[in-house]
N, C-alpha and C. Protein backbone atom coordinates (compact mmCIF):
# COMPACT_ATOMS: atom_id res chain seq x y z
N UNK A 1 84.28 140.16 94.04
CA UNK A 1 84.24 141.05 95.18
C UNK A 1 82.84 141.65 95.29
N UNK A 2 82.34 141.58 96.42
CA UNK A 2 80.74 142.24 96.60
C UNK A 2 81.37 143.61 97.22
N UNK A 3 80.10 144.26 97.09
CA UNK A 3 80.29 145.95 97.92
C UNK A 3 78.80 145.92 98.10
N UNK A 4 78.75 146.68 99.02
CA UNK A 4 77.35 146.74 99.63
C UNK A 4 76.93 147.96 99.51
N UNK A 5 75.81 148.66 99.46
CA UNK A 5 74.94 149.86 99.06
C UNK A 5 73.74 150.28 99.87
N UNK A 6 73.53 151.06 99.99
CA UNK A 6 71.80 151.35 99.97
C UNK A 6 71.24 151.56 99.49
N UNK A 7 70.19 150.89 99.42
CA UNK A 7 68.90 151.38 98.28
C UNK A 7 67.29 151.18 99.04
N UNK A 8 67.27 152.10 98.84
CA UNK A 8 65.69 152.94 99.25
C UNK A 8 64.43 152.26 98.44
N UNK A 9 63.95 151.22 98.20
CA UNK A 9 62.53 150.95 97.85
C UNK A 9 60.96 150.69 98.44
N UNK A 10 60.51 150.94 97.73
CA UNK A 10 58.90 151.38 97.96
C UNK A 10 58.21 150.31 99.29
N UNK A 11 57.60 150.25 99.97
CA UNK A 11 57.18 149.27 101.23
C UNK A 11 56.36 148.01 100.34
N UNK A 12 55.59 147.95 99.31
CA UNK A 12 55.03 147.06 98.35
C UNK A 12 56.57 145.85 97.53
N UNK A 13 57.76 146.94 96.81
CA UNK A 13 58.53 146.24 96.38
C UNK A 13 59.04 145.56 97.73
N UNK A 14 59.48 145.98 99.23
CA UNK A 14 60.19 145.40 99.61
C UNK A 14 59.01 143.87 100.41
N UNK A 15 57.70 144.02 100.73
CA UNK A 15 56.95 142.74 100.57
C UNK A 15 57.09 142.30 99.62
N UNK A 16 56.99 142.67 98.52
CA UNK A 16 57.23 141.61 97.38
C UNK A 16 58.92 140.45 97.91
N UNK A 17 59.64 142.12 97.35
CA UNK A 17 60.65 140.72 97.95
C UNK A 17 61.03 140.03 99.24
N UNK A 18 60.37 140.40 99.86
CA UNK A 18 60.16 139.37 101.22
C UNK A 18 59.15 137.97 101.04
N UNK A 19 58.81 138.14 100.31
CA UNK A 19 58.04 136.91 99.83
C UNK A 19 58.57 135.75 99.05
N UNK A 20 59.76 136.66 97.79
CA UNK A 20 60.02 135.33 96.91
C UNK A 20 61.47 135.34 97.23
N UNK A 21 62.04 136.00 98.28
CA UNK A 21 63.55 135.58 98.95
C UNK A 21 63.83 135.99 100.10
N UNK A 22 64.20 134.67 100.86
CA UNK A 22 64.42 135.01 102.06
C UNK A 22 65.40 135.82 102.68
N UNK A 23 65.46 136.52 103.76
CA UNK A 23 66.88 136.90 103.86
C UNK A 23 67.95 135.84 104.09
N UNK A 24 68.91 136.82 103.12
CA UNK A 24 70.30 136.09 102.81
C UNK A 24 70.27 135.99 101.82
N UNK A 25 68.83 135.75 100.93
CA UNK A 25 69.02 135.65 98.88
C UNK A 25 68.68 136.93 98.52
N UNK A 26 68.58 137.69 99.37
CA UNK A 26 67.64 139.08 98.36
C UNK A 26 69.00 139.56 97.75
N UNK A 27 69.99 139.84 98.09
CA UNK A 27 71.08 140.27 97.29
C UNK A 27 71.15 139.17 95.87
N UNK A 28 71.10 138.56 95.83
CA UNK A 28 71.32 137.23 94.94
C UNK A 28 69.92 137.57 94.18
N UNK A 29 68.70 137.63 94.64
CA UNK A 29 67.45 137.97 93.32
C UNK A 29 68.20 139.50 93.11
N UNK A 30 67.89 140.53 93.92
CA UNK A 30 68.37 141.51 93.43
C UNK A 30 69.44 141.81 91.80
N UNK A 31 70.74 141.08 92.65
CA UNK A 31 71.71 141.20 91.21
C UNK A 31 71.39 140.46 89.72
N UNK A 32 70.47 139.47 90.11
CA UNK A 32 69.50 138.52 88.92
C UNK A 32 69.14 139.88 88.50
N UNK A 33 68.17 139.68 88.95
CA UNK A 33 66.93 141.21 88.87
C UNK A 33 67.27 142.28 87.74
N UNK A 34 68.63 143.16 88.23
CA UNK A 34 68.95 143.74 87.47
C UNK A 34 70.08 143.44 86.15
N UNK A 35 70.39 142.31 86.47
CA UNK A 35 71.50 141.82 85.18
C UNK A 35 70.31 141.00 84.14
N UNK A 36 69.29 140.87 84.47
CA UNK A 36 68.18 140.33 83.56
C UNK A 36 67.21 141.60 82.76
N UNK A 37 66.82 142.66 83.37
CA UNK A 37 66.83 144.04 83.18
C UNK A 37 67.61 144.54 82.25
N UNK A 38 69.05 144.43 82.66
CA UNK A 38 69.51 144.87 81.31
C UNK A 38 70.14 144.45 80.05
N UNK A 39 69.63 143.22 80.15
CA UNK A 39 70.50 142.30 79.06
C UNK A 39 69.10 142.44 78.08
N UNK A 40 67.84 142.39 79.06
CA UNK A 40 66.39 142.37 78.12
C UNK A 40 66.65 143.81 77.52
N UNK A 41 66.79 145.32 78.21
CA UNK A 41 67.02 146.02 77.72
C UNK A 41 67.79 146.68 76.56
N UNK A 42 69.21 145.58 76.35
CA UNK A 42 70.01 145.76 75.24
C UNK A 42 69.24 144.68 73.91
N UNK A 43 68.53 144.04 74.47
CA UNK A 43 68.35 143.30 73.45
C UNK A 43 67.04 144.05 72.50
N UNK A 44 65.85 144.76 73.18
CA UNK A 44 65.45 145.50 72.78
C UNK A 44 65.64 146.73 72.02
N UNK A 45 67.10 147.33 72.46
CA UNK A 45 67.40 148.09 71.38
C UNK A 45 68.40 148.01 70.10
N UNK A 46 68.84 146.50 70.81
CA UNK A 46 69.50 146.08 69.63
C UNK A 46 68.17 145.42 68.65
N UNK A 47 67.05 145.07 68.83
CA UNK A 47 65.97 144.73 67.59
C UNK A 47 65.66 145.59 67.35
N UNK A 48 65.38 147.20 67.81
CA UNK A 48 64.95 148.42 67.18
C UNK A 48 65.91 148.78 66.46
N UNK A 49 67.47 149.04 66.40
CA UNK A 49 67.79 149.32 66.01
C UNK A 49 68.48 148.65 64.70
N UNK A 50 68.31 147.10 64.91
CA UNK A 50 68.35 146.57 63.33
C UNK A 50 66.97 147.01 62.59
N UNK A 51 65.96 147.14 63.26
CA UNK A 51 64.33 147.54 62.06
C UNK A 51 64.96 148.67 61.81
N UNK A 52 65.53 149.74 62.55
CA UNK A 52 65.39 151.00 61.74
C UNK A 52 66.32 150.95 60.69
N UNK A 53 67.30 150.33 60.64
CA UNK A 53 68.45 150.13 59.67
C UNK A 53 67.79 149.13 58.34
N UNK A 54 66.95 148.14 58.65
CA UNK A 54 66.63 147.50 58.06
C UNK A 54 65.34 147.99 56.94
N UNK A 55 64.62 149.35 57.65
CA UNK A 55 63.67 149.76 56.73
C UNK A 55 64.20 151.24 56.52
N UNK A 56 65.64 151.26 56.66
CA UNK A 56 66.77 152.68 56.16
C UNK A 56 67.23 151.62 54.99
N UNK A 57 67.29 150.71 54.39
CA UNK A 57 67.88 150.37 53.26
C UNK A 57 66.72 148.97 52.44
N UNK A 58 65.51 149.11 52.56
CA UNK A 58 64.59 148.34 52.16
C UNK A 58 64.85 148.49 50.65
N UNK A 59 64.54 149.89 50.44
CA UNK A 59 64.80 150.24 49.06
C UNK A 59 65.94 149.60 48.32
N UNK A 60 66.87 150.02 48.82
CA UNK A 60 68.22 149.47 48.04
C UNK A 60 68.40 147.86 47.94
N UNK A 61 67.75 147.35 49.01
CA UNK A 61 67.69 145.25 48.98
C UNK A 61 66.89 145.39 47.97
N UNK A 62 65.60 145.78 48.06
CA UNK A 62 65.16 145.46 46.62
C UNK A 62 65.25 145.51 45.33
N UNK A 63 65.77 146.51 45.43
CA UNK A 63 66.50 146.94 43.98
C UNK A 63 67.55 145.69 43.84
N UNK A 64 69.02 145.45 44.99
CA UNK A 64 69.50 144.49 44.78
C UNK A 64 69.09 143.20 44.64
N UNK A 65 67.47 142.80 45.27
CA UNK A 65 67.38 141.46 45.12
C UNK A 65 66.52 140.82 43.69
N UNK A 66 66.02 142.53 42.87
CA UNK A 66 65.91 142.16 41.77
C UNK A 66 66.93 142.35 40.52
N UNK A 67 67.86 142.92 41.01
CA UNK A 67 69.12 142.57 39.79
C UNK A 67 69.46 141.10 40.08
N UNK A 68 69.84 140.55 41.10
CA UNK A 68 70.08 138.79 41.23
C UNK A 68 68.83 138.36 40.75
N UNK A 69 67.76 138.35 40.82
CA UNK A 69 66.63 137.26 40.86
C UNK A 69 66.94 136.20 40.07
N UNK A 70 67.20 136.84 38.80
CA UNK A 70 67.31 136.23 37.42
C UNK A 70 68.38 134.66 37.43
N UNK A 71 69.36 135.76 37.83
CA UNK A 71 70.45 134.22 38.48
C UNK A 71 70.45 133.20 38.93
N UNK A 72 69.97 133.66 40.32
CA UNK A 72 69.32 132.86 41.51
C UNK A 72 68.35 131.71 40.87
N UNK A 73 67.49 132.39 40.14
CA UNK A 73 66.18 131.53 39.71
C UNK A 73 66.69 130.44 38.66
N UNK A 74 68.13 130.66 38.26
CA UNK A 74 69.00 129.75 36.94
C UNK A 74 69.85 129.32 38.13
N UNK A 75 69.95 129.14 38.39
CA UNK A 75 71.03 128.50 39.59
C UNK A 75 70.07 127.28 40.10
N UNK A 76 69.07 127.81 40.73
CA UNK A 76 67.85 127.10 41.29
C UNK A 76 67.43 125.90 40.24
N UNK A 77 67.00 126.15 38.90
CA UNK A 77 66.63 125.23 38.06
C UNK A 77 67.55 124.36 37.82
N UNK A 78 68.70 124.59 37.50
CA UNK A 78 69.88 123.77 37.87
C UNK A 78 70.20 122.98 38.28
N UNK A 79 69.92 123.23 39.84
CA UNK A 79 70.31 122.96 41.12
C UNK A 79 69.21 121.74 40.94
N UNK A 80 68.33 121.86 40.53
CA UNK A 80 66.65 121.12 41.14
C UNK A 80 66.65 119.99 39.68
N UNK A 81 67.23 120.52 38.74
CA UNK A 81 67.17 119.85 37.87
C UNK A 81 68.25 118.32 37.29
N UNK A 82 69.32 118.04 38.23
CA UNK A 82 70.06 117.10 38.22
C UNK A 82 69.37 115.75 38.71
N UNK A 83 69.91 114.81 37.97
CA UNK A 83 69.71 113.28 38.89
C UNK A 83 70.21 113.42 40.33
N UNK A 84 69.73 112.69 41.09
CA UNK A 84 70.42 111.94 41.83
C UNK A 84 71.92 111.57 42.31
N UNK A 85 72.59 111.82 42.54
CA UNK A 85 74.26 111.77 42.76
C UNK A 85 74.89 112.19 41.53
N UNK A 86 74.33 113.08 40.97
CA UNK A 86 75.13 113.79 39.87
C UNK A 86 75.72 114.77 40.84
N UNK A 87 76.93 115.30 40.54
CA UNK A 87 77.63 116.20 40.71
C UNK A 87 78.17 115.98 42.33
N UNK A 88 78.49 114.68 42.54
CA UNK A 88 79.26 114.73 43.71
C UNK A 88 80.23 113.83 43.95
């Protein structure tokens, strides 16, 4: 279902969009326009808001990724150290 509105923009935005849609598409760039706007916008604060979480627990990964290391690094030699179709 469409609904129609008014909206008031600047004499520059509305040449602009007289240029890259003709009438009959400006509704159609328009709703682009802004559903691209805010999908970029969520995505931006969804990457800020994993960094801030991500350097809210830096400390604690490291701490955890040096209690594993040890493992990991015996797992790894292991892993690297078989023939060829051993173990399958």
């Amino acid at each position: 279902m469409n609904r129609r509105i008014n909206v008031i923009l600047p004499e520059t935005t509305v040449e602009v969009l007289a240029k890259v849609a003709p009438r009959g598409d400006r509704s159609r760039l328009i709703d682009r326009a802004i559903r691209h706007y805010v999908a970029a916008r969520g995505r931006r604060h969804l990457r800020a808001q994993l960094k801030r979480e991500a350097l809210a627990n830096a400390d604690r990964d490291l701490v955890m990724a040096a209690e594993w290391f040890h493992l990991e690094e015996e797992a790894w030699a292991k892993a690297t150290s078989k023939e060829p179709g051993e173990g399958r």
